[in-house]
C-alpha atoms as a PDB file:
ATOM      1  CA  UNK A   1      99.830  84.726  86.648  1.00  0.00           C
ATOM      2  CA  UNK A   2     101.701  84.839  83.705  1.00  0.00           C
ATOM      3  CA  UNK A   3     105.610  86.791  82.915  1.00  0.00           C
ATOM      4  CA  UNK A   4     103.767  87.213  79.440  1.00  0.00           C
ATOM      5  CA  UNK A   5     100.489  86.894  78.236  1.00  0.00           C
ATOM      6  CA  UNK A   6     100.325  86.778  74.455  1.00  0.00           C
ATOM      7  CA  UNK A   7      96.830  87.350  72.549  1.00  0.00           C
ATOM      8  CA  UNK A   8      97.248  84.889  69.216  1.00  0.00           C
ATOM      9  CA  UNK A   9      99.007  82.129  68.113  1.00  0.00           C
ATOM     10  CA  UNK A  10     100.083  83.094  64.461  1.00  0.00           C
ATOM     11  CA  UNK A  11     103.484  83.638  63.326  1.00  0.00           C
ATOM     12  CA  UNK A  12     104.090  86.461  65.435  1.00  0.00           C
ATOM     13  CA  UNK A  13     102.399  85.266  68.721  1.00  0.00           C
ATOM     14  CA  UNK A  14     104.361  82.281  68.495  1.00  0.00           C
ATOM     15  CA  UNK A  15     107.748  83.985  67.946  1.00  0.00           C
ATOM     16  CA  UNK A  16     107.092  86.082  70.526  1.00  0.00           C
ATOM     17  CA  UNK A  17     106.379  82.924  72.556  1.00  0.00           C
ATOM     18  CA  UNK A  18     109.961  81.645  72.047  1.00  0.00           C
ATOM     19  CA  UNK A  19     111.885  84.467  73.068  1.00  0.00           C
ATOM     20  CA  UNK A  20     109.815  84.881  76.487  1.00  0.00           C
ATOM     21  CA  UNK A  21     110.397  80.924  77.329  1.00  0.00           C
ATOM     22  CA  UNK A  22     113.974  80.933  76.383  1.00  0.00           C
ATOM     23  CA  UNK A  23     114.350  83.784  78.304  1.00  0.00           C
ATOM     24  CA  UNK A  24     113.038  81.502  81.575  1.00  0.00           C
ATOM     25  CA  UNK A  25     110.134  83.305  81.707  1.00  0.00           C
ATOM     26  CA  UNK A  26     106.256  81.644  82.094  1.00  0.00           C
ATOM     27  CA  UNK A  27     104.417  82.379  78.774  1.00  0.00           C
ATOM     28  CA  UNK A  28     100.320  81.911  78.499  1.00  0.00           C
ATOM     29  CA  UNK A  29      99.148  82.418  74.696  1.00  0.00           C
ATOM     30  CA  UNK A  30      95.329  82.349  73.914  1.00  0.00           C
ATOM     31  CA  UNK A  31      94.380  82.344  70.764  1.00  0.00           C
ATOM     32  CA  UNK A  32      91.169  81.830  68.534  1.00  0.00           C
ATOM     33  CA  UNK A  33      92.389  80.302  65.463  1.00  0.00           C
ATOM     34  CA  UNK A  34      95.224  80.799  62.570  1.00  0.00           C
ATOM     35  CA  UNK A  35      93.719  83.477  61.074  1.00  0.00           C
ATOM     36  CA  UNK A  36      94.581  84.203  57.303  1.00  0.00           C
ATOM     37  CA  UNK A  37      97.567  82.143  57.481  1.00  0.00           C
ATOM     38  CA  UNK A  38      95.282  78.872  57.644  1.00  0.00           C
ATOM     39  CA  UNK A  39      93.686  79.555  54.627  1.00  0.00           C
ATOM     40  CA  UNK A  40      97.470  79.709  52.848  1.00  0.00           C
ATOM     41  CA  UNK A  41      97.855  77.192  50.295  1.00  0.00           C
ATOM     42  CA  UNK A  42     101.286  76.953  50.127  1.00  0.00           C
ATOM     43  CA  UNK A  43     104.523  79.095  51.649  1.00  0.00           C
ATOM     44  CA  UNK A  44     107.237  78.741  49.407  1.00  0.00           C
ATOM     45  CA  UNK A  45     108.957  82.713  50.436  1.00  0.00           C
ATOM     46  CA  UNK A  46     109.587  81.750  54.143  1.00  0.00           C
ATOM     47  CA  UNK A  47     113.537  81.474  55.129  1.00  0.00           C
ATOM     48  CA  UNK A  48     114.583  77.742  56.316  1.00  0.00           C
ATOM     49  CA  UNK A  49     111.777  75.746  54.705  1.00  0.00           C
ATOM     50  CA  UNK A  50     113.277  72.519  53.380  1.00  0.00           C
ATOM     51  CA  UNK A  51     110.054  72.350  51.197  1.00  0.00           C
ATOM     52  CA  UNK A  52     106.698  74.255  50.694  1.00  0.00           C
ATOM     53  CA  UNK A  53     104.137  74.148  53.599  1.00  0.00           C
ATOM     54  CA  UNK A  54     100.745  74.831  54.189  1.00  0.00           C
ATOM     55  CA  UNK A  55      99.425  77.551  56.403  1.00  0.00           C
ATOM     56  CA  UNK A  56      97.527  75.108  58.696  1.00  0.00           C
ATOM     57  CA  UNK A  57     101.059  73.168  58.867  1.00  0.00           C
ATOM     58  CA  UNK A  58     103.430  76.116  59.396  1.00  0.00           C
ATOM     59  CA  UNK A  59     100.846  76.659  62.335  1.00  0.00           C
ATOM     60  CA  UNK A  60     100.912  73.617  63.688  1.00  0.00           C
ATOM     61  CA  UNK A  61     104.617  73.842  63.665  1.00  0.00           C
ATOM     62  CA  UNK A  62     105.189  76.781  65.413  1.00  0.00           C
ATOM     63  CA  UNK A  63     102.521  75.704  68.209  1.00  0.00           C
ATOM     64  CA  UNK A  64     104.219  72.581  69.017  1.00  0.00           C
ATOM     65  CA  UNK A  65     107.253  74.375  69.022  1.00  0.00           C
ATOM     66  CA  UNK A  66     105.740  76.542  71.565  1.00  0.00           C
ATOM     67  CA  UNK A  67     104.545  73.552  73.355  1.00  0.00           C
ATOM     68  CA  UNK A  68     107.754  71.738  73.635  1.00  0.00           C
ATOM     69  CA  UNK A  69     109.447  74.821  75.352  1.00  0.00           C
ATOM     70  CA  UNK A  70     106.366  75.213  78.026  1.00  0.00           C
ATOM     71  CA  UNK A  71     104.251  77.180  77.179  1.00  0.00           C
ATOM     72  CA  UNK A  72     100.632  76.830  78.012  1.00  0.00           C
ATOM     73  CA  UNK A  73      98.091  77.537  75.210  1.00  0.00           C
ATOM     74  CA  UNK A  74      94.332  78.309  75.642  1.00  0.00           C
ATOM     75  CA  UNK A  75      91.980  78.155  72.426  1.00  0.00           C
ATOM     76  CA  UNK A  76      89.437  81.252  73.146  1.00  0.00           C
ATOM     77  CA  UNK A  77      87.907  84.007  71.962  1.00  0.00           C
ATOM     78  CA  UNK A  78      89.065  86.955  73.966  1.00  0.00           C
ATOM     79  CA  UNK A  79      86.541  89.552  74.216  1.00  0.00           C
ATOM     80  CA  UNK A  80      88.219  92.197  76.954  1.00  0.00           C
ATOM     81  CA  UNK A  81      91.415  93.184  78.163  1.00  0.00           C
ATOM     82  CA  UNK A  82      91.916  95.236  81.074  1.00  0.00           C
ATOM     83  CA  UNK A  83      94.843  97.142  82.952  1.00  0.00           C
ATOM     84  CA  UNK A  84      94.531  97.040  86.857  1.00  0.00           C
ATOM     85  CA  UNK A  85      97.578  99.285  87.370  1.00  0.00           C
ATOM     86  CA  UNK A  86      99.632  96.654  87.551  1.00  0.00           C
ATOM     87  CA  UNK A  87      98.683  93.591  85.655  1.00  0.00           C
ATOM     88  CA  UNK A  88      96.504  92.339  82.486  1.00  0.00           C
ATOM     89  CA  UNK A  89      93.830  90.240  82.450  1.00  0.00           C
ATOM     90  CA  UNK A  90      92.223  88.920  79.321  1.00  0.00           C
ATOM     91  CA  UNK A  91      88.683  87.788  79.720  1.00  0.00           C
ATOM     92  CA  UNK A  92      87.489  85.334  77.098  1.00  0.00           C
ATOM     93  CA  UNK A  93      84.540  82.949  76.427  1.00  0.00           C
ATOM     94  CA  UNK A  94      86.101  80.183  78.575  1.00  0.00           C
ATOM     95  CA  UNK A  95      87.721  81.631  80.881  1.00  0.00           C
ATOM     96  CA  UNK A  96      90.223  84.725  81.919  1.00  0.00           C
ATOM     97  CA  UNK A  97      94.357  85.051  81.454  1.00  0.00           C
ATOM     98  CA  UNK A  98      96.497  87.122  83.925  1.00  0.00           C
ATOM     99  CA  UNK A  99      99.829  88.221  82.703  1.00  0.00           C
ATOM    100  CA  UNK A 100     102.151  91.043  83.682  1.00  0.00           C
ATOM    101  CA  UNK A 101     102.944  92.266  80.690  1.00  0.00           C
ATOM    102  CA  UNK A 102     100.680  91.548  77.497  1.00  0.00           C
ATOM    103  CA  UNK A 103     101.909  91.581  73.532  1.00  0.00           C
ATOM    104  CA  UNK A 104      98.851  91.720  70.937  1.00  0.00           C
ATOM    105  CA  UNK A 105      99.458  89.372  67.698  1.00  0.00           C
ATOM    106  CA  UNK A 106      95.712  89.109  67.263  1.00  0.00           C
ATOM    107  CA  UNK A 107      96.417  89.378  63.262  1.00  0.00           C
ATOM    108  CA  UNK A 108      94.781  91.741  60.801  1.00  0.00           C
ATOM    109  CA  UNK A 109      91.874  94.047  61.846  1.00  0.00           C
ATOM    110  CA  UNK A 110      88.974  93.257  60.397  1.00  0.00           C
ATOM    111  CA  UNK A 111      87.547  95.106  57.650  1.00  0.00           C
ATOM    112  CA  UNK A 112      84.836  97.950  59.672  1.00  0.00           C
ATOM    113  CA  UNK A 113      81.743  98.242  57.575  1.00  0.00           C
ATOM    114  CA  UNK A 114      81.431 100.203  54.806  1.00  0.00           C
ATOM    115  CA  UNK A 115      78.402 101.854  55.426  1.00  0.00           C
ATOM    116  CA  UNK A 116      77.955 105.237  53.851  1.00  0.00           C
ATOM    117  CA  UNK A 117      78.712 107.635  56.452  1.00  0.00           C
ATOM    118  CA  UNK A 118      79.853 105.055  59.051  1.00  0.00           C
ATOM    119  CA  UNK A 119      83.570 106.621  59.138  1.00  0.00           C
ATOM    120  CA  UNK A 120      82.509 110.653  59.467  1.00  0.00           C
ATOM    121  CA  UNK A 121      79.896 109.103  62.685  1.00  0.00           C
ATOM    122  CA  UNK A 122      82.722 107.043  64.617  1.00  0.00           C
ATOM    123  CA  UNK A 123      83.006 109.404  67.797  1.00  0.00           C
ATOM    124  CA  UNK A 124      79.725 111.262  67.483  1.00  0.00           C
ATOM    125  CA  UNK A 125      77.356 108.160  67.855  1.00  0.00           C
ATOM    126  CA  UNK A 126      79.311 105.496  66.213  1.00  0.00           C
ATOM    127  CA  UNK A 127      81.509 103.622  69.009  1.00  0.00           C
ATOM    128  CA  UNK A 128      83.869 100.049  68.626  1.00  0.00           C
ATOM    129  CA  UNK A 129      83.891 100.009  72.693  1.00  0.00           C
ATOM    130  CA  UNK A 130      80.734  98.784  74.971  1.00  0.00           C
ATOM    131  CA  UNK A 131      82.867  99.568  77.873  1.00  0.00           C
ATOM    132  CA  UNK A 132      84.475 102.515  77.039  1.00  0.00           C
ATOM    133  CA  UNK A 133      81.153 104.566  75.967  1.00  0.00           C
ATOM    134  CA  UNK A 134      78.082 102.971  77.484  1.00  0.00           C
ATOM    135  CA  UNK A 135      78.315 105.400  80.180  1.00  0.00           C
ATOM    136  CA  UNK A 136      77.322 108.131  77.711  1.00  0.00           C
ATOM    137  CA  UNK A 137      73.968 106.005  76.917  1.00  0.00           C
ATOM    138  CA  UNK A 138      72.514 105.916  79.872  1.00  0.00           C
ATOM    139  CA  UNK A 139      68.787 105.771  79.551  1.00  0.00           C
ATOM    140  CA  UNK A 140      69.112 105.882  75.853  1.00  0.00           C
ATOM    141  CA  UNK A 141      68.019 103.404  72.933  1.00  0.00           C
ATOM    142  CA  UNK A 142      71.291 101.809  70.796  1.00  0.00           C
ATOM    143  CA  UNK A 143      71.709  99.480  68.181  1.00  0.00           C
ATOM    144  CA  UNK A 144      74.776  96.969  67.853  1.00  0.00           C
ATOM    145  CA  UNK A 145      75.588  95.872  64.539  1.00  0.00           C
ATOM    146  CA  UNK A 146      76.678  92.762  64.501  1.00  0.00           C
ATOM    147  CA  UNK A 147      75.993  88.919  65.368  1.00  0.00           C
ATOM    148  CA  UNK A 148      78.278  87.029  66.780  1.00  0.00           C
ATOM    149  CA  UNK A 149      80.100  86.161  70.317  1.00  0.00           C
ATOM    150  CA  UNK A 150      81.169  89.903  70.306  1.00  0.00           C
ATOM    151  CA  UNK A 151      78.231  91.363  69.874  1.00  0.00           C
ATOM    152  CA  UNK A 152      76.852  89.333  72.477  1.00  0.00           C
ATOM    153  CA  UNK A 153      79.441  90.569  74.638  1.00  0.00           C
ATOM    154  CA  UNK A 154      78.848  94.071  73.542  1.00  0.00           C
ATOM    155  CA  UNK A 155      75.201  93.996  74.126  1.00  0.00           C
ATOM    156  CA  UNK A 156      75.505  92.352  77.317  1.00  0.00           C
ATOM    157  CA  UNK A 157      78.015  95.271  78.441  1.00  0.00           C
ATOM    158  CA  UNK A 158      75.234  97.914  77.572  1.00  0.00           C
ATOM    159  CA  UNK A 159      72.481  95.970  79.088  1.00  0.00           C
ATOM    160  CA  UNK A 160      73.328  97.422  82.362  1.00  0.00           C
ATOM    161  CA  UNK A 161      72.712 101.145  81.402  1.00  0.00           C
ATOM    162  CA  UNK A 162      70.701 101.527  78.519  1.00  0.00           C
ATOM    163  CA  UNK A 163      67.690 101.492  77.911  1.00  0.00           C
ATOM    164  CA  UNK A 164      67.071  98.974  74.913  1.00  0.00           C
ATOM    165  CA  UNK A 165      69.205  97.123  72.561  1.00  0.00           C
ATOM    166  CA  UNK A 166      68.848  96.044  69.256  1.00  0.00           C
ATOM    167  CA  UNK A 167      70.670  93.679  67.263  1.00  0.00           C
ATOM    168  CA  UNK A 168      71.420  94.785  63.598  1.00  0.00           C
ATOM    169  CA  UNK A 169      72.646  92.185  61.532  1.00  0.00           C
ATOM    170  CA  UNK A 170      72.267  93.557  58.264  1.00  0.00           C
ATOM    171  CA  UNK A 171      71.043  90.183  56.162  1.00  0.00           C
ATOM    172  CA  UNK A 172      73.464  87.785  58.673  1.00  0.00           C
ATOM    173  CA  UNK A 173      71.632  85.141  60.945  1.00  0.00           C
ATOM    174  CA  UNK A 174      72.400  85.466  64.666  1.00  0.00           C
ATOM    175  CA  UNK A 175      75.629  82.936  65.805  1.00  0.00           C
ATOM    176  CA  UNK A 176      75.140  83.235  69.430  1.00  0.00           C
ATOM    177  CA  UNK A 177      72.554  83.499  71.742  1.00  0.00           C
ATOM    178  CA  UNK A 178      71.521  87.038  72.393  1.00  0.00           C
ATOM    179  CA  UNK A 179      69.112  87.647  75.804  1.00  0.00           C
ATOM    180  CA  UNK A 180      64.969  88.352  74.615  1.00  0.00           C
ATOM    181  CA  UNK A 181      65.403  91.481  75.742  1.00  0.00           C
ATOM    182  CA  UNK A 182      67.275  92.298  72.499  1.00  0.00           C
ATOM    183  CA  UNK A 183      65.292  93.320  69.517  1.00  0.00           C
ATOM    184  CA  UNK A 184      67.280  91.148  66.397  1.00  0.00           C
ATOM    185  CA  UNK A 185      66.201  92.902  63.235  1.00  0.00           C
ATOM    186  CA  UNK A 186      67.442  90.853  60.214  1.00  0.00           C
ATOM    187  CA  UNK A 187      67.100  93.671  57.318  1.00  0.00           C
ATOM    188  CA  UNK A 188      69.657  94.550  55.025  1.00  0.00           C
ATOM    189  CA  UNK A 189      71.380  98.177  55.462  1.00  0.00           C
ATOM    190  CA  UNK A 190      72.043 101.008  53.423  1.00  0.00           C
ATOM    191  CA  UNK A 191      73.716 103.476  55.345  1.00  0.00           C
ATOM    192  CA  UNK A 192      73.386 105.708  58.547  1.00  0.00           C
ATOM    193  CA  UNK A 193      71.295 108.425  59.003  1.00  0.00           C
ATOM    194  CA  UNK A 194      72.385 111.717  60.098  1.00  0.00           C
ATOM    195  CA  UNK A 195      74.700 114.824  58.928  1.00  0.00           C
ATOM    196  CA  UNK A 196      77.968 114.864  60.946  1.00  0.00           C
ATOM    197  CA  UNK A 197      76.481 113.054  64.097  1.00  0.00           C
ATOM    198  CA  UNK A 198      74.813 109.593  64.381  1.00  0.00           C
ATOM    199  CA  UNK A 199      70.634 109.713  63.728  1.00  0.00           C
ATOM    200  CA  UNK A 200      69.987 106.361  62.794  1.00  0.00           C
ATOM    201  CA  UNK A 201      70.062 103.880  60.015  1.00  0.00           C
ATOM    202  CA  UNK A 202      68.315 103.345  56.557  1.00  0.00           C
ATOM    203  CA  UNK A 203      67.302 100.047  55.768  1.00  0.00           C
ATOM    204  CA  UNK A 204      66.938  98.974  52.189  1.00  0.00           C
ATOM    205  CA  UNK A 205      63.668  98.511  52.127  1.00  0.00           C
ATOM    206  CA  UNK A 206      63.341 101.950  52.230  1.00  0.00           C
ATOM    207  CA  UNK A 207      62.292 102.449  55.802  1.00  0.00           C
ATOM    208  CA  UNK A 208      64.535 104.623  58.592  1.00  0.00           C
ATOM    209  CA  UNK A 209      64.492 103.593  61.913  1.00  0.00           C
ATOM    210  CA  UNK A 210      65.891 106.255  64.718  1.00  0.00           C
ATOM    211  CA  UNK A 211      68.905 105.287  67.671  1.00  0.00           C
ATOM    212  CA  UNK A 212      70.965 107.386  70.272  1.00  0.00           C
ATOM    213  CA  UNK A 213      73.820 105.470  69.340  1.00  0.00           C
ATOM    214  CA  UNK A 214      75.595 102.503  67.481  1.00  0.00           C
ATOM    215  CA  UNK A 215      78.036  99.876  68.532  1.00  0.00           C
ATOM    216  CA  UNK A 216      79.816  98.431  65.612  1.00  0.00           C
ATOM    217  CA  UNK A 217      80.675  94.861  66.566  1.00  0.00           C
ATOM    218  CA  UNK A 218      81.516  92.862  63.732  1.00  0.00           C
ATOM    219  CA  UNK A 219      83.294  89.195  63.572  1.00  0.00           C
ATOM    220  CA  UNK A 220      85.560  89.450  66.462  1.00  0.00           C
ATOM    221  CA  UNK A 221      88.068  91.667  68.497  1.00  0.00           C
ATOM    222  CA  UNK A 222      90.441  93.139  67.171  1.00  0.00           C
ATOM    223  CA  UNK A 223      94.272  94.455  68.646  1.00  0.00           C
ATOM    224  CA  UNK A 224      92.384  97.668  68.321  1.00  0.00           C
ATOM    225  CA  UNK A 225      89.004  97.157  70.524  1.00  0.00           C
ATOM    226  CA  UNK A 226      91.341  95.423  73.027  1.00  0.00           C
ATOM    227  CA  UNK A 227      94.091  98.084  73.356  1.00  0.00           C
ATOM    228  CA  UNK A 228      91.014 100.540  73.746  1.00  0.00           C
ATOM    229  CA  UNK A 229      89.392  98.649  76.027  1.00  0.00           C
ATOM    230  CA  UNK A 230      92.799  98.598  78.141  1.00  0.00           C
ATOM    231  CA  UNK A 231      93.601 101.971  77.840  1.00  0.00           C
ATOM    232  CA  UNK A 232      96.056 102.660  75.124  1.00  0.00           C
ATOM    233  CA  UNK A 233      95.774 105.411  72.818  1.00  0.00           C
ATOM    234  CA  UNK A 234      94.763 105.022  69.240  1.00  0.00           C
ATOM    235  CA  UNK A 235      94.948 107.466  66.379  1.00  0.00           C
ATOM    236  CA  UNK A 236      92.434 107.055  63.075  1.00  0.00           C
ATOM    237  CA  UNK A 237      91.754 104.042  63.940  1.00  0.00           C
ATOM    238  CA  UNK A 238      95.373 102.694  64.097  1.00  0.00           C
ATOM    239  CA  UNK A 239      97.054 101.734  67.560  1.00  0.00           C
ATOM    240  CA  UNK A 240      99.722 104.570  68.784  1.00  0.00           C
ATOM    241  CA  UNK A 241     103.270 102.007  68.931  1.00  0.00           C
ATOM    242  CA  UNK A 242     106.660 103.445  69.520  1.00  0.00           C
ATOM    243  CA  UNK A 243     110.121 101.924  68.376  1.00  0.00           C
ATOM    244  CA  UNK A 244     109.725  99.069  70.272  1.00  0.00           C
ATOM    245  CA  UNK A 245     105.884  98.023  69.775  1.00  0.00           C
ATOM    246  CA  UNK A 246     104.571  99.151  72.718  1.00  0.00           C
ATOM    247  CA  UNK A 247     101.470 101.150  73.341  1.00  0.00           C
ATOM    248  CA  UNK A 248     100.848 104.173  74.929  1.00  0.00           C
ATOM    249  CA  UNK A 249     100.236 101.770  78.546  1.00  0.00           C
ATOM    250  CA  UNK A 250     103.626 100.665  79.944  1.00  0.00           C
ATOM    251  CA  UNK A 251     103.663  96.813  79.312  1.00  0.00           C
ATOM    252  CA  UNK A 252     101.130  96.244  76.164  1.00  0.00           C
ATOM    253  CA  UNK A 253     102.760  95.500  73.023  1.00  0.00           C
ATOM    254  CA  UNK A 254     101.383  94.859  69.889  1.00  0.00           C
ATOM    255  CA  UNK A 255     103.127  92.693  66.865  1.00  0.00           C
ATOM    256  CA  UNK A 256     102.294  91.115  63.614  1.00  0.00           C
ATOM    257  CA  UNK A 257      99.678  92.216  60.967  1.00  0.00           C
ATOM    258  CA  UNK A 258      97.542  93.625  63.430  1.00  0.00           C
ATOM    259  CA  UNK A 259     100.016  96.816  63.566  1.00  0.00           C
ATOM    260  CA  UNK A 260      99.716  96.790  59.177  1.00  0.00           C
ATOM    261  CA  UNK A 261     102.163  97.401  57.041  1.00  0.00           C
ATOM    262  CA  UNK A 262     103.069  94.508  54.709  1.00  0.00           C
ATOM    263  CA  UNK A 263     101.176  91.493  55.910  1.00  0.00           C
ATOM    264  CA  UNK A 264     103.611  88.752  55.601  1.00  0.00           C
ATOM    265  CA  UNK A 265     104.730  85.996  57.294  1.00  0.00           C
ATOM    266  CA  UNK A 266     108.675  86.989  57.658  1.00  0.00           C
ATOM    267  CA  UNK A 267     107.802  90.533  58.811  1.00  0.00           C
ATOM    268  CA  UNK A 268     105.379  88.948  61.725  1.00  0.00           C
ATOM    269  CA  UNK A 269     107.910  86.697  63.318  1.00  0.00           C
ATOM    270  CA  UNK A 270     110.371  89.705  63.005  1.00  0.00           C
ATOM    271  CA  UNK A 271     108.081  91.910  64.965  1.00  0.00           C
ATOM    272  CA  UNK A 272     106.805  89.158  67.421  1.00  0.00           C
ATOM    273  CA  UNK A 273     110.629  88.805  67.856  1.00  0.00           C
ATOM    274  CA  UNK A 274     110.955  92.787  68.801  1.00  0.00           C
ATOM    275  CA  UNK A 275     107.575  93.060  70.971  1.00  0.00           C
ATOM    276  CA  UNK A 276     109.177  90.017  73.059  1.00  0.00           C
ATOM    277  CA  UNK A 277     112.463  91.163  73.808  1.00  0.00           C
ATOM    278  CA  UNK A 278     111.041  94.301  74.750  1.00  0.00           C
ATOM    279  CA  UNK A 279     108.785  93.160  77.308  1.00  0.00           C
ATOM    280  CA  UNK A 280     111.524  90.752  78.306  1.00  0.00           C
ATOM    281  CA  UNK A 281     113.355  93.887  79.104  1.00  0.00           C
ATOM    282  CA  UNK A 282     110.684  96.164  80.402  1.00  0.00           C
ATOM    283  CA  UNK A 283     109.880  93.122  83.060  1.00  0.00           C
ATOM    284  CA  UNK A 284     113.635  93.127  84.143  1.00  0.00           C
ATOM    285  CA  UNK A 285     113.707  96.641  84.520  1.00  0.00           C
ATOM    286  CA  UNK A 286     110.235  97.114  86.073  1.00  0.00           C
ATOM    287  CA  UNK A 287     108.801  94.147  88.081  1.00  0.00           C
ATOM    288  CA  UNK A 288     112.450  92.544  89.337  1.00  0.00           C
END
């Protein structure tokens, strides 16, 4: 069990790394990959840099930084988190991560699909939580639309209550695995079907196929999904965060680009910075 369990290992992640280990405490990051920043070519408007660096480098940095202070870094894909009353646990592809308190730095949200009517549906058909809505499927035919690792989480979640799945990958080939059970159809979209509540979807070929209800489940999850799937509020589709980062559940914070505003490297370390001291101080205060 971790003092601090931190979800990404970008700028922010990592900052909020330090401050938890040099406050003594025990620090378990797990994070995917670099996100945008390893695709950086050069950072030349970062305080302290005796010459330009790389994104992949400034990572690489900051992890062994990390590293040499003790912390204990896990590359996976998380694809739940979940509040016990008490504690988080993060449950990824390889395995899960306990912490007592839990900061977000899972970088940007990912772009949701712009499918004609996709943003009037979300709530009335069209859900970003397996775990959170399945329940109201019971029984019912669904479609997930997406194709990788969270998908297949996604579709394994609503497995257990629903009556039939189906994969919509709109043009994309299948990365993982997904059970037979699950009906993959391939076909390009062109929008969903129904006038202020989910129908269906239209495919470009002109045909219309009918659903009780979509899960959109594209690349992988976001602070978002998580927080949701924890049970912190959200509001249009942004997390709810007060002065000091933290969510609407006592304990989850949230830092970085995944919280918007401008996406930059400087203003990530700056909030991983705030996040951690306030969990540093909500632990004190809270859990002795």
């Amino acid at each position: 069990m971790a003092d601090i369990l931190i979800l990404g290992y970008g700028p922010a992640g990592i900052s909020a790394a330090l401050y938890g280990l040099r406050a003594g405490l025990d620090v378990q990051i797990v994070g995917k990959d670099g996100g945008a920043l390893m695709k950086a070519h050069l950072i030349q408007n970062y305080y302290g840099l005796e010459k330009p660096l790389t994104g992949e480098e400034l990572l690489k940095v900051g992890k062994k930084q990390a590293l040499e202070l003790g912390a204990n870094i896990a590359d996976d894909e998380v694809m739940d988190l979940m509040f016990d009353g008490k504690d988080f646990v993060a449950k990824g592809l390889v395995g899960d991560y306990h912490g007592r308190v839990c900061i977000m730095a899972t970088g940007a949200a990912r772009k949701k699909h712009p499918l004609p009517g996709m943003a009037e549906m979300e709530g009335h058909g069209v859900s970003y939580c397996a775990v959170c809505d399945s329940f109201f499927y019971r029984g019912k035919n669904v479609a997930v639309l997406g194709s990788g690792e969270y998908a297949l989480h996604e579709t394994e979640e609503l497995l257990q209550v629903v009556s039939s799945v189906t994969l919509l990958t709109n043009g994309a080939e299948p990365t993982a695995a997904f059970p037979d059970k699950v009906r993959v159809d391939k076909r390009h979209l062109q929008g969903l079907v129904g006038e202020g509540a989910f129908q269906g979807v239209h495919y470009e070929d002109g045909t219309e196929e009918k659903f009780d209800g979509l899960f959109v489940a594209l690349g992988s999850a976001n602070a978002t999904d998580l927080a949701l799937k924890a049970g912190a509020a959200f509001d249009q589709g942004k997390l709810v965060l007060d002065e000091n980062l933290q969510t609407t559940l006592p304990g989850l914070y949230a830092a970085g680009d995944c919280t918007g505003g401008i996406l930059q490297v400087s203003i990530a370390v700056g909030e991983g910075a705030r996040a951690a001291l306030a969990a540093i101080k909500y632990l004190r205060e809270n859990r002795g």
